[in-house]
Protein backbone atom coordinates (compact mmCIF):
# COMPACT_ATOMS: atom_id res chain seq x y z
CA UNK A 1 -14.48 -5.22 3.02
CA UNK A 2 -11.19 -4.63 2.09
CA UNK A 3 -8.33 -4.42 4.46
CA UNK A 4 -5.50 -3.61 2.53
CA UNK A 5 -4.55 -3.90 -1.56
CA UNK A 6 -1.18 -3.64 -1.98
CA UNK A 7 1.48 -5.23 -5.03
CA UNK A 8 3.41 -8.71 -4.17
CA UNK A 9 6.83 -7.64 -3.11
CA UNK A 10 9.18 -8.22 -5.54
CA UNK A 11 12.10 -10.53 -3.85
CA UNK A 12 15.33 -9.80 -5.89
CA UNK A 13 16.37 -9.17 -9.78
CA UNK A 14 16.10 -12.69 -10.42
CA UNK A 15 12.72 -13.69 -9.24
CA UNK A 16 10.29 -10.65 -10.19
CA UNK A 17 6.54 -11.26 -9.55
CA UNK A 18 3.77 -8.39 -10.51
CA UNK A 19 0.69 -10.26 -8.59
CA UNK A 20 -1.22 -7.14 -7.27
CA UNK A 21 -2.46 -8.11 -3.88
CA UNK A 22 -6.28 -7.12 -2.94
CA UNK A 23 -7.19 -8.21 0.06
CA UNK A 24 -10.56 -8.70 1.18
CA UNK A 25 -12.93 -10.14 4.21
CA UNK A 26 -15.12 -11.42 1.65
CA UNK A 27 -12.25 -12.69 -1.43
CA UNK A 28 -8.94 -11.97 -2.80
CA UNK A 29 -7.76 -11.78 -6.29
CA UNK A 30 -4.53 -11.74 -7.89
CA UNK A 31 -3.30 -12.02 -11.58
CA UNK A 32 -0.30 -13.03 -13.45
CA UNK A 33 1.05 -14.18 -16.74
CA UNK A 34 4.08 -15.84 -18.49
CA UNK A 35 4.09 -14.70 -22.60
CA UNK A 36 5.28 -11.94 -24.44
CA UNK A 37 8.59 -10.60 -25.12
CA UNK A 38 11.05 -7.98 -24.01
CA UNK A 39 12.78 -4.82 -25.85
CA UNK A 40 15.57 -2.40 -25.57
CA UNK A 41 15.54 0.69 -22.79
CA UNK A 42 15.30 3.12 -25.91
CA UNK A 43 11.88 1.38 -26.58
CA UNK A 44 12.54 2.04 -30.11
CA UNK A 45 12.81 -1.70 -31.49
CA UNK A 46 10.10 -3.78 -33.02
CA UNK A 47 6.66 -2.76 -33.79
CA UNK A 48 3.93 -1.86 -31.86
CA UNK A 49 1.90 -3.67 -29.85
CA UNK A 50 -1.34 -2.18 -30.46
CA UNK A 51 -3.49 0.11 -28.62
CA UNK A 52 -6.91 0.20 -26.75
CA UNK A 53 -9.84 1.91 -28.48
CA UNK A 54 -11.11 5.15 -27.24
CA UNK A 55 -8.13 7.22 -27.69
CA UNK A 56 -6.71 5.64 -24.38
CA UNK A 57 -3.39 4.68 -25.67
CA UNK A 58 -0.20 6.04 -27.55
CA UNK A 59 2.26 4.03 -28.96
CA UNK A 60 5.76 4.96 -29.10
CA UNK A 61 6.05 7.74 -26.24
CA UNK A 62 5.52 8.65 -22.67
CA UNK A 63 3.39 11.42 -21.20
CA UNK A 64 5.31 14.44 -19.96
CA UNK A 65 6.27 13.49 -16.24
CA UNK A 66 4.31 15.44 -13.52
CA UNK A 67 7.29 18.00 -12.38
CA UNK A 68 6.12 18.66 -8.35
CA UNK A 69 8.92 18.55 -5.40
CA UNK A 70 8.59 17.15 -2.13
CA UNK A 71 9.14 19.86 0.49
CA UNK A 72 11.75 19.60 2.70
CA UNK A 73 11.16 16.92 5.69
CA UNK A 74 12.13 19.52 8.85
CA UNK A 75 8.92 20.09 10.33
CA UNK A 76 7.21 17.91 13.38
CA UNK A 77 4.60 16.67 10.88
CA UNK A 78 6.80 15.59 8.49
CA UNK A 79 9.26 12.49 7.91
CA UNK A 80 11.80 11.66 5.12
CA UNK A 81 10.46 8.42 2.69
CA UNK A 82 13.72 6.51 1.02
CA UNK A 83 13.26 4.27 -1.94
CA UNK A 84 16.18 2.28 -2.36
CA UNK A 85 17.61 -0.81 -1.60
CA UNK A 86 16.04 -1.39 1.81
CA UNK A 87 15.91 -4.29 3.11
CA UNK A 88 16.31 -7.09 0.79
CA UNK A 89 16.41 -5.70 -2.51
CA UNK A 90 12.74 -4.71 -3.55
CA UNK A 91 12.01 -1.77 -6.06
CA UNK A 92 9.60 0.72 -5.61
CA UNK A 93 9.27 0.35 -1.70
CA UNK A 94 8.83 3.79 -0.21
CA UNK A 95 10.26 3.80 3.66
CA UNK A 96 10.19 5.97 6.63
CA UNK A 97 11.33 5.25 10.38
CA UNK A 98 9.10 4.56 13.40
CA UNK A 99 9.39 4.54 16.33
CA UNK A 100 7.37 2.74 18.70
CA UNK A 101 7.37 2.39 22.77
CA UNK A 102 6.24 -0.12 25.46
CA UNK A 103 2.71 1.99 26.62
CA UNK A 104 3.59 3.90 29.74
CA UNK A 105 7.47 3.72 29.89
CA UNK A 106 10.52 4.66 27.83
CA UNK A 107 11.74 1.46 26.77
CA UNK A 108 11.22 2.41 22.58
CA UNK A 109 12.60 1.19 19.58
CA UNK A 110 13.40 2.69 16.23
CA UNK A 111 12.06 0.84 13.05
CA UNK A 112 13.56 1.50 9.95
CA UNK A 113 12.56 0.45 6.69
CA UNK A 114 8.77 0.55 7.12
CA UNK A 115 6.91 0.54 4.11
CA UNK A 116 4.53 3.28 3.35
CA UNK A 117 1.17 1.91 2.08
CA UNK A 118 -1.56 4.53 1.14
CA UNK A 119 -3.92 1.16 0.29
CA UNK A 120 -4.20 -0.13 3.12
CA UNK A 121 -5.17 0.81 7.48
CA UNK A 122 -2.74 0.56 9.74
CA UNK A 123 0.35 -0.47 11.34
CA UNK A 124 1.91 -3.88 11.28
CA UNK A 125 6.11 -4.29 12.08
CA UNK A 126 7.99 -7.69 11.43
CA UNK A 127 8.68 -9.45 14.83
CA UNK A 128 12.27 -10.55 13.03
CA UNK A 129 12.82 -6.77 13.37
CA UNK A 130 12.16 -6.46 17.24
CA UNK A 131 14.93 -6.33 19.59
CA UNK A 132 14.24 -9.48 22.45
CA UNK A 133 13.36 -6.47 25.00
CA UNK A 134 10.29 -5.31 22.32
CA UNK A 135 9.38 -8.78 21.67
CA UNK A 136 8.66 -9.53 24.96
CA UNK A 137 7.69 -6.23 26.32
CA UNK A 138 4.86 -4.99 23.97
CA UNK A 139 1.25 -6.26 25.45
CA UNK A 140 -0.67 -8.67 24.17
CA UNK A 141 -4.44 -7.63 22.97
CA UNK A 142 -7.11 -9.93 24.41
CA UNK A 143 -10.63 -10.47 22.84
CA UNK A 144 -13.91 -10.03 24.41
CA UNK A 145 -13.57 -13.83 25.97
CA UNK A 146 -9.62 -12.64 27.49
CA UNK A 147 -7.92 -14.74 25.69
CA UNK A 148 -4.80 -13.66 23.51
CA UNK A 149 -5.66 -11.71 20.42
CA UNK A 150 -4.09 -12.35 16.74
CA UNK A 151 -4.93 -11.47 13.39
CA UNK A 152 -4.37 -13.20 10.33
CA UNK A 153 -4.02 -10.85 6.45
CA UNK A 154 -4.47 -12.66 4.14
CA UNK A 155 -3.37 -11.53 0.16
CA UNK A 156 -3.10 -13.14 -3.24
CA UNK A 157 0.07 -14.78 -2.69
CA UNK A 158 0.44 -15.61 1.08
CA UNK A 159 -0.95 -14.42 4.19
CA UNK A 160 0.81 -12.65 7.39
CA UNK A 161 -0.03 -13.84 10.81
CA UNK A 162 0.71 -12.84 14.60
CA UNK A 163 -0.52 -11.46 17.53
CA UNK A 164 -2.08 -7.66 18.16
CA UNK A 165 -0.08 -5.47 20.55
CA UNK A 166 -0.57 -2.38 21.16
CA UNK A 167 2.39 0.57 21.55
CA UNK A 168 2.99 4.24 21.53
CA UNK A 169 3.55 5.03 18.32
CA UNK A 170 6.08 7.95 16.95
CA UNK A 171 6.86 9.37 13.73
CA UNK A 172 8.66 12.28 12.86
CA UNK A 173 7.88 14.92 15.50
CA UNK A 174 4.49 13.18 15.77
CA UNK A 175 3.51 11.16 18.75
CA UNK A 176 0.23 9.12 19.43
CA UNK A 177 -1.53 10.74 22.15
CA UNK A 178 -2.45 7.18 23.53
CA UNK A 179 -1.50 3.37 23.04
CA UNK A 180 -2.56 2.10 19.39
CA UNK A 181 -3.07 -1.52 18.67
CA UNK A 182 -0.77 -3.28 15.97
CA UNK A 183 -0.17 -6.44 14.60
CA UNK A 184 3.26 -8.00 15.29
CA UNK A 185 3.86 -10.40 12.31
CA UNK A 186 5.16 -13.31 12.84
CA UNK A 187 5.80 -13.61 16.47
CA UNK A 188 3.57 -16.63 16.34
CA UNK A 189 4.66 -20.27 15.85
CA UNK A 190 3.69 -21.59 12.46
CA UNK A 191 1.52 -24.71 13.44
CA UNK A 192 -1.08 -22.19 15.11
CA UNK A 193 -1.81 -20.61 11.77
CA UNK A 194 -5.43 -21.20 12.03
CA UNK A 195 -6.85 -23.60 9.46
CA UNK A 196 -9.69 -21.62 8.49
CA UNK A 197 -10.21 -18.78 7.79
CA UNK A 198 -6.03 -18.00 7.16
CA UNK A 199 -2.98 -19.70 5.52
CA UNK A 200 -3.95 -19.11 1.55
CA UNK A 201 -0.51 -19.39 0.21
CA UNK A 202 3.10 -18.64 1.58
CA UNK A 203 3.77 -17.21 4.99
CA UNK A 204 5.07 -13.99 4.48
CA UNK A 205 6.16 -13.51 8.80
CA UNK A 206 9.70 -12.09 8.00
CA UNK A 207 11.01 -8.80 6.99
CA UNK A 208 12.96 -11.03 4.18
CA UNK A 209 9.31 -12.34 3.11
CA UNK A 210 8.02 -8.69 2.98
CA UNK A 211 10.28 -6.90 1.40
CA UNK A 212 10.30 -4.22 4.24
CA UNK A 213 10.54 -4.26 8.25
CA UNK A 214 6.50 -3.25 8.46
CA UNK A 215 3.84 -1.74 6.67
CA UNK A 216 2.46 1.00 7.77
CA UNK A 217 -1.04 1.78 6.46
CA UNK A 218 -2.42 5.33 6.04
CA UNK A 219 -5.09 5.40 3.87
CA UNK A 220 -8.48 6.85 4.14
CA UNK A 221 -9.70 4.06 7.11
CA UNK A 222 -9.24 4.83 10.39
CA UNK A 223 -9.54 1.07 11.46
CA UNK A 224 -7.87 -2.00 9.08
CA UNK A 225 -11.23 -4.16 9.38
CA UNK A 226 -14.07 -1.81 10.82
CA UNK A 227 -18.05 -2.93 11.39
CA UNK A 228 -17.07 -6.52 9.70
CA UNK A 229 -15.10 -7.52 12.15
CA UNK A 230 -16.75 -5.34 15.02
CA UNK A 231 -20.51 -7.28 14.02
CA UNK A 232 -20.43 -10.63 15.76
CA UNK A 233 -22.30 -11.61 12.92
CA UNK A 234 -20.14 -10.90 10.03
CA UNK A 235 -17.38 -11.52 11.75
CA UNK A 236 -17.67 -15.14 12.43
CA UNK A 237 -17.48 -15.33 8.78
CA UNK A 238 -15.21 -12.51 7.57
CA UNK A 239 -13.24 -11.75 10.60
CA UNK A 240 -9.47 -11.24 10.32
CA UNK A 241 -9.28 -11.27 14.45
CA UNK A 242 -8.76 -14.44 16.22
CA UNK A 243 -9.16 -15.88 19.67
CA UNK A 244 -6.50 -18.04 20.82
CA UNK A 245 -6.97 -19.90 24.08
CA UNK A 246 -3.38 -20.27 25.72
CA UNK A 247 -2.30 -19.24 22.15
CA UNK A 248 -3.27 -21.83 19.87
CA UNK A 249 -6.96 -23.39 18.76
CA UNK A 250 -7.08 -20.04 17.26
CA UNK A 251 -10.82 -19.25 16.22
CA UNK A 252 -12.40 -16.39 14.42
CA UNK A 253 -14.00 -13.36 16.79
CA UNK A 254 -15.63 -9.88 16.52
CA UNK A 255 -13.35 -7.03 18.02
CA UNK A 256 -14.22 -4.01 18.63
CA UNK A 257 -13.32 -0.27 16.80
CA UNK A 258 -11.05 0.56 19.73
CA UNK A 259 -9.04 -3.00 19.73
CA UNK A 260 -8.48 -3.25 15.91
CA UNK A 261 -5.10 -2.31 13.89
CA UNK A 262 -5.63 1.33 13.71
CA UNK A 263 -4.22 3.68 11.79
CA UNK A 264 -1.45 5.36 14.24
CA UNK A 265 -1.64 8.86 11.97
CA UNK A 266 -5.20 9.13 12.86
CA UNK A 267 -4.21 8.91 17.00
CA UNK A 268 -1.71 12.03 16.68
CA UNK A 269 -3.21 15.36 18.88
CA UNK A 270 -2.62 17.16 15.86
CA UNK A 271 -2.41 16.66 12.14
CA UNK A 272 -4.81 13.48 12.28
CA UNK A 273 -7.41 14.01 9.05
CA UNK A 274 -5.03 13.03 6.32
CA UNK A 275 -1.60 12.69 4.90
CA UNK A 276 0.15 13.89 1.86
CA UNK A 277 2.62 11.47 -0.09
CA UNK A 278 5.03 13.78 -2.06
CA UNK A 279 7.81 11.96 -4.25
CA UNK A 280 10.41 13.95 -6.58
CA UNK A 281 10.22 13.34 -10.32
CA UNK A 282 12.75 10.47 -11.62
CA UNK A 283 13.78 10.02 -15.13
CA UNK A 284 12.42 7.71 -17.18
CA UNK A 285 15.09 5.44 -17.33
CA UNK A 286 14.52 5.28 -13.60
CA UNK A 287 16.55 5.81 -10.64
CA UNK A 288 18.85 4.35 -8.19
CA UNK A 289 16.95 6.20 -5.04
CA UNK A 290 14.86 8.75 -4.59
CA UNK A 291 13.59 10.49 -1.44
CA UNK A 292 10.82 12.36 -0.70
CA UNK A 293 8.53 13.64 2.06
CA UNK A 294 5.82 12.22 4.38
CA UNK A 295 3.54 14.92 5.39
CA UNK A 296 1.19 15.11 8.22
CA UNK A 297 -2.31 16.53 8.49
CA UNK A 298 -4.16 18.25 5.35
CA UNK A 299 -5.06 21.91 6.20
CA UNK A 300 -3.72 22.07 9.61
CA UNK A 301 -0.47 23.85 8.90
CA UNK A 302 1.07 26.39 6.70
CA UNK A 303 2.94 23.06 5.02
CA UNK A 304 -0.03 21.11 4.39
CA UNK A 305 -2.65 23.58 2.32
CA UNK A 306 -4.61 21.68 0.01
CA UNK A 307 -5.61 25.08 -2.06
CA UNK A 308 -7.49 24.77 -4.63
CA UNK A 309 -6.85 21.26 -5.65
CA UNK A 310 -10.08 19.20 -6.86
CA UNK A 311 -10.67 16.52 -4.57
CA UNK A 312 -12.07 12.90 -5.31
CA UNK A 313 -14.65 11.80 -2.77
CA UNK A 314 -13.65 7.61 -2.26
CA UNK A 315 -16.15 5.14 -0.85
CA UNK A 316 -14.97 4.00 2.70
CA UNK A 317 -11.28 2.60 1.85
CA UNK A 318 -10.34 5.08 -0.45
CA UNK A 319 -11.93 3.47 -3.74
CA UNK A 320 -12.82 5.42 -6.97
CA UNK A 321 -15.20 2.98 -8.18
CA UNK A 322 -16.70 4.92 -10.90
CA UNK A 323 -13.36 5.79 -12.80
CA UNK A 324 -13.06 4.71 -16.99
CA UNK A 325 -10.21 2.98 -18.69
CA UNK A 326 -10.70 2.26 -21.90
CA UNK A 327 -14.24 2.53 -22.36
CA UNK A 328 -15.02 0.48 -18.95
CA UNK A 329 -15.91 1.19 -15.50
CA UNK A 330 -13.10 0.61 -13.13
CA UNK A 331 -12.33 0.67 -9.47
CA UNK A 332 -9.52 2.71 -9.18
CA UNK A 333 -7.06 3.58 -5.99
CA UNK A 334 -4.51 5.71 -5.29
CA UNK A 335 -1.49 2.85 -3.43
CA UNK A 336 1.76 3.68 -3.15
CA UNK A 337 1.89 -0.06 -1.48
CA UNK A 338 1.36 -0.79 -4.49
CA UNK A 339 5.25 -1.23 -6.70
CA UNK A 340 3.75 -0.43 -9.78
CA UNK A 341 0.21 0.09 -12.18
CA UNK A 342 -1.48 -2.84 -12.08
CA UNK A 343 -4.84 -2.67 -14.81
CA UNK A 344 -6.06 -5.38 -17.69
CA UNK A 345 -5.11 -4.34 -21.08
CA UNK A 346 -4.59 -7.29 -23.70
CA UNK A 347 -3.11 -4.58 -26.06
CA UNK A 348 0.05 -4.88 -24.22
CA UNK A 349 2.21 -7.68 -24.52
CA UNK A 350 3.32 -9.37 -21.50
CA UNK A 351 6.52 -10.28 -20.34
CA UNK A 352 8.73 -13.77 -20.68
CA UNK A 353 8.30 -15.84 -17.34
CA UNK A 354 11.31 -14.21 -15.90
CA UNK A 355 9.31 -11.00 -15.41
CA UNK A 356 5.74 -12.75 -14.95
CA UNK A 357 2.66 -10.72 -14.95
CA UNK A 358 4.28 -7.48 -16.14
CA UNK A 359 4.12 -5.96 -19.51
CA UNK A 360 6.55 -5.80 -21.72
CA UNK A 361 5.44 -3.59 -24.71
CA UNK A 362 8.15 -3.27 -27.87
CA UNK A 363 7.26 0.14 -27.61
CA UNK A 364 6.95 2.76 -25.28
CA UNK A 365 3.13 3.25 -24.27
CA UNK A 366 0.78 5.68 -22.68
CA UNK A 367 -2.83 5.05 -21.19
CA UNK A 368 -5.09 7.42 -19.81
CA UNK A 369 -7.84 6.64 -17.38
CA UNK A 370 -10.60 8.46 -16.19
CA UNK A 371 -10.53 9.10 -12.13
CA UNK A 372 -14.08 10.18 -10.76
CA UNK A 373 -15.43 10.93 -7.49
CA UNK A 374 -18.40 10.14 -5.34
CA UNK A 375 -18.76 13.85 -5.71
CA UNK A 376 -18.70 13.46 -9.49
CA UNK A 377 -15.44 15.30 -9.80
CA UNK A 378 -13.70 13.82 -12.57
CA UNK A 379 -9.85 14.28 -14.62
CA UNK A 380 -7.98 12.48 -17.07
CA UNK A 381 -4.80 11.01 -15.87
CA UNK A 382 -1.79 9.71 -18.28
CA UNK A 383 0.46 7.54 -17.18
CA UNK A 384 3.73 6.19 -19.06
CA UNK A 385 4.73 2.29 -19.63
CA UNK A 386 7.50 1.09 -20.56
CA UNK A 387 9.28 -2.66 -20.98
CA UNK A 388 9.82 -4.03 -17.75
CA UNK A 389 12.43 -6.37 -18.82
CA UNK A 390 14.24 -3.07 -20.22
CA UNK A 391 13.92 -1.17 -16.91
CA UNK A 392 15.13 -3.66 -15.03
CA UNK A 393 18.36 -4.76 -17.28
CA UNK A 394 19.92 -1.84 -15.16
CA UNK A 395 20.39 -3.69 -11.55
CA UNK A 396 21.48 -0.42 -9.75
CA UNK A 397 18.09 1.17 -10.10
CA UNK A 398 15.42 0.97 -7.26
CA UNK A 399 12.90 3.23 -8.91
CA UNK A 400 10.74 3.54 -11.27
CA UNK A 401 7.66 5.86 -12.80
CA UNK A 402 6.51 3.49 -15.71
CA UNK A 403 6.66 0.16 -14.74
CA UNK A 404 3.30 -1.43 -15.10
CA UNK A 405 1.87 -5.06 -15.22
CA UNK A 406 -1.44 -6.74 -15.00
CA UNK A 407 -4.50 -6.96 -12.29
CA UNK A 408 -5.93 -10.39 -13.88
CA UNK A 409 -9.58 -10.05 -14.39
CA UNK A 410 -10.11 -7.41 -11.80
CA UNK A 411 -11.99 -4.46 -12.96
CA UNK A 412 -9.82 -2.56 -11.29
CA UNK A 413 -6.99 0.37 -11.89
CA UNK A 414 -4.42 0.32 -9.73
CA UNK A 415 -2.23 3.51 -9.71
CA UNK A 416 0.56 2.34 -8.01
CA UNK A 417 3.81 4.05 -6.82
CA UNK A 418 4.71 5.04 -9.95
CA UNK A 419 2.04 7.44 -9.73
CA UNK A 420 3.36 9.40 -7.08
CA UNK A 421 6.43 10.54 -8.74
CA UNK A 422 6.49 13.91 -9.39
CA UNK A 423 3.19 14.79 -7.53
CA UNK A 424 1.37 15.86 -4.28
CA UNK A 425 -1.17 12.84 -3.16
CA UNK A 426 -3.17 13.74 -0.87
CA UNK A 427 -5.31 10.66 1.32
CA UNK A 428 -7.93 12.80 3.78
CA UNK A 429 -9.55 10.11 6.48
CA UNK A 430 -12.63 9.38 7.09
CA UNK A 431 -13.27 10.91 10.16
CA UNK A 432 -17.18 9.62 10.29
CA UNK A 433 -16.24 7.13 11.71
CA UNK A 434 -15.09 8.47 14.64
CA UNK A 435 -18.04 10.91 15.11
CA UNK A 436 -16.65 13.27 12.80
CA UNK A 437 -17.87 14.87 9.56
CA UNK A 438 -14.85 14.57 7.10
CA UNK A 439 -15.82 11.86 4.33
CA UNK A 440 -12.85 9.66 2.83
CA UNK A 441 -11.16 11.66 -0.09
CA UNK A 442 -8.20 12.12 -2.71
CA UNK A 443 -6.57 14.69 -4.58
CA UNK A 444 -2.96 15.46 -6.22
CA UNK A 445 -0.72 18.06 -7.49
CA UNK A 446 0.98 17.30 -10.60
């Protein structure tokens, strides 16, 4: 099962990596590459670099940008996202604020810079972004045996590890009607990492490593792991919960729904089947910042209609996995945790080892791919590329609608922030799986 997929975060200008992160209970998978060259903004040097069969691709030009503005963020179920410099430096991170409280009292903090990630299920906050009053003050889960609870995520270039709290959690005008649980990421000494089961790569237990002060996941999941980690049987296997006697000896344990990283959106009174992600159009070129809207429930209030906008029934984490690119059938996702598309295409000629794992076409590029449903709906989507190395010769700019790179030998289509410019995105929850009858789904407004 997968738990989140979201891009690497991309450090600074000067060490750029385009490993799209999938992470899974049963594997993860990441790509990169070093060859290929770099061109001019204008994209109007050298030749092309070929196209895929299919009629897929254009050479030489970019799709007409989707043209759809975020409203403004003044209701209760709505909150501002910021893409900009944030934290350390990352492009393509879209933040909001949250706020989150000791259960039961008023002692609260407010994060900022807290990445918005439609690809993955709930929230997890940096403990190097904690005051020493939240650090100590938040409760500790336990698992079924009492002892402390921690959870380890693992992704395709490190893994994030630390104990589950639990806290009120507010965003917006928005306020959980109860205590959620949460991971706190790195508030746990290194050397009880466990040593299976967790520690595939680099540590990423700082705000500095993430590129953000949290991630907070809202896609179509109500629960980060769900029956996996929930079946004693699976979970000794595939767990990402551990049990950690006087916490350390940290071992793998089954959890149940109501003690696993939840999605906080889902726990509001109100406005709890969905979200829409609405980013304004940006030039080309790209952008130094852009802002745009978080908005809460789908259908509930006079700012959240989705009309008469096809929807695309997902499997259970918000997966297309009968969409077409390029003759092929794809899994494809909706992730604005993700800071650009990430899909195989040998046509496209990949960056220098500066930019690794991102393409750098001589020419400016489009590629269409086919998005369809579990309820057969189906649409053609275009999206633009353009040289990476070009895009990012402008240092200022934080931003950006055509940046692509690849997934490695995933068949997989990752629409990626870039997406989201310019439209709508809608991300409705699965409410099955709390007794409801809403199944997982997607939809946008271009």
């Amino acid at each position: 099962m997968r738990t989140m997929h979201i891009a690497m975060k991309l450090k600074d200008w000067m060490r750029v990596a385009a490993t799209v992160v999938l992470v899974s209970a049963l594997a993860a998978c990441g790509g990169g590459g070093d060859s290929g060259g770099s061109s001019s903004s204008s994209g109007s040097t050298g030749g092309s670099t070929g196209g895929n069969t299919g009629g897929n691709s254009s050479s030489g030009l970019l799709p007409a940008n989707p043209t759809q503005q975020p409203i403004a963020a003044t209701a209760a179920n709505t909150v501002p996202i910021t893409v900009a410099h944030g934290v350390s430096g990352v492009i393509n991170i879209p933040t909001i604020s949250v706020t989150i409280c000791v259960p039961n009292t008023t002692t609260c903090q407010t994060i900022d810079n807290v990445q918005v990630d439609t690809g993955s299920f709930g929230l997890r906050i940096a403990s190097s972004a904690l005051n020493s009053t939240m650090q100590t003050g938040l409760p500790t889960g336990t698992s079924t045996s009492g002892n402390q609870l921690a959870e380890c995520a693992t992704f395709a270039d490190g893994y994030t590890w630390g104990t589950v709290r639990t806290a009120t959690v507010t965003i917006g005008g928005e306020t959980t009607t109860s205590a959620v649980p949460l991971q706190i990421i790195g508030d746990k000494a290194a050397n009880t990492t466990p040593s299976t089961g967790c520690g595939s790569g680099s540590a990423e237990n700082t705000a500095s490593d993430l590129g953000a002060n949290g991630i907070i996941g809202i896609g179509t999941a109500l629960y980060d792991c769900g029956t996996t980690c929930a079946n004693a049987s699976t979970a000794a296997t595939y767990s990402n919960y551990f049990s950690c006697p006087g916490g350390t000896s940290c071992t793998r344990t089954a959890v149940p729904l109501v003690s696993q990283v939840a999605n906080p959106v889902a726990k509001f009174p109100v406005d709890n089947n969905g979200v829409i992600v609405q980013m304004p159009p940006i030039s080309n070129s790209g952008a130094a910042s852009a802002t745009g809207t978080l908005v809460f429930g789908i259908g509930t209030q006079s700012n959240n209609a989705l009309g008469s906008l096809q929807t695309f029934t997902t499997d259970n984490y918000g997966d297309l996995t009968s969409s077409v690119f390029n003759g092929s059938t794809v899994t494809a996702f909706l992730d604005s945790g993700s800071n650009g598309y990430f899909f195989s295409d040998s046509s496209l000629a990949l960056c220098g080892s500066n930019f690794s794992g991102f393409y750098c076409p001589s020419t400016m590029q489009t590629r269409s791919i086919t998005l369809a449903g579990l309820n057969s709906a189906k649409a053609s989507a275009s999206i633009g590329i353009m040289s990476a190395s070009a895009l990012f010769g402008n240092g200022t700019n934080y931003a950006f609608n055509d940046l692509a790179g690849q997934i490695g030998g995933l068949d997989a289509f990752d629409l990626g922030l870039p997406f989201f410019y310019g439209r709508h995105v809608y991300h409705g929850f699965d409410l099955r799986q709390n007794g409801g009858t809403q199944a997982p789904f997607v939809a946008y407004a271009s």
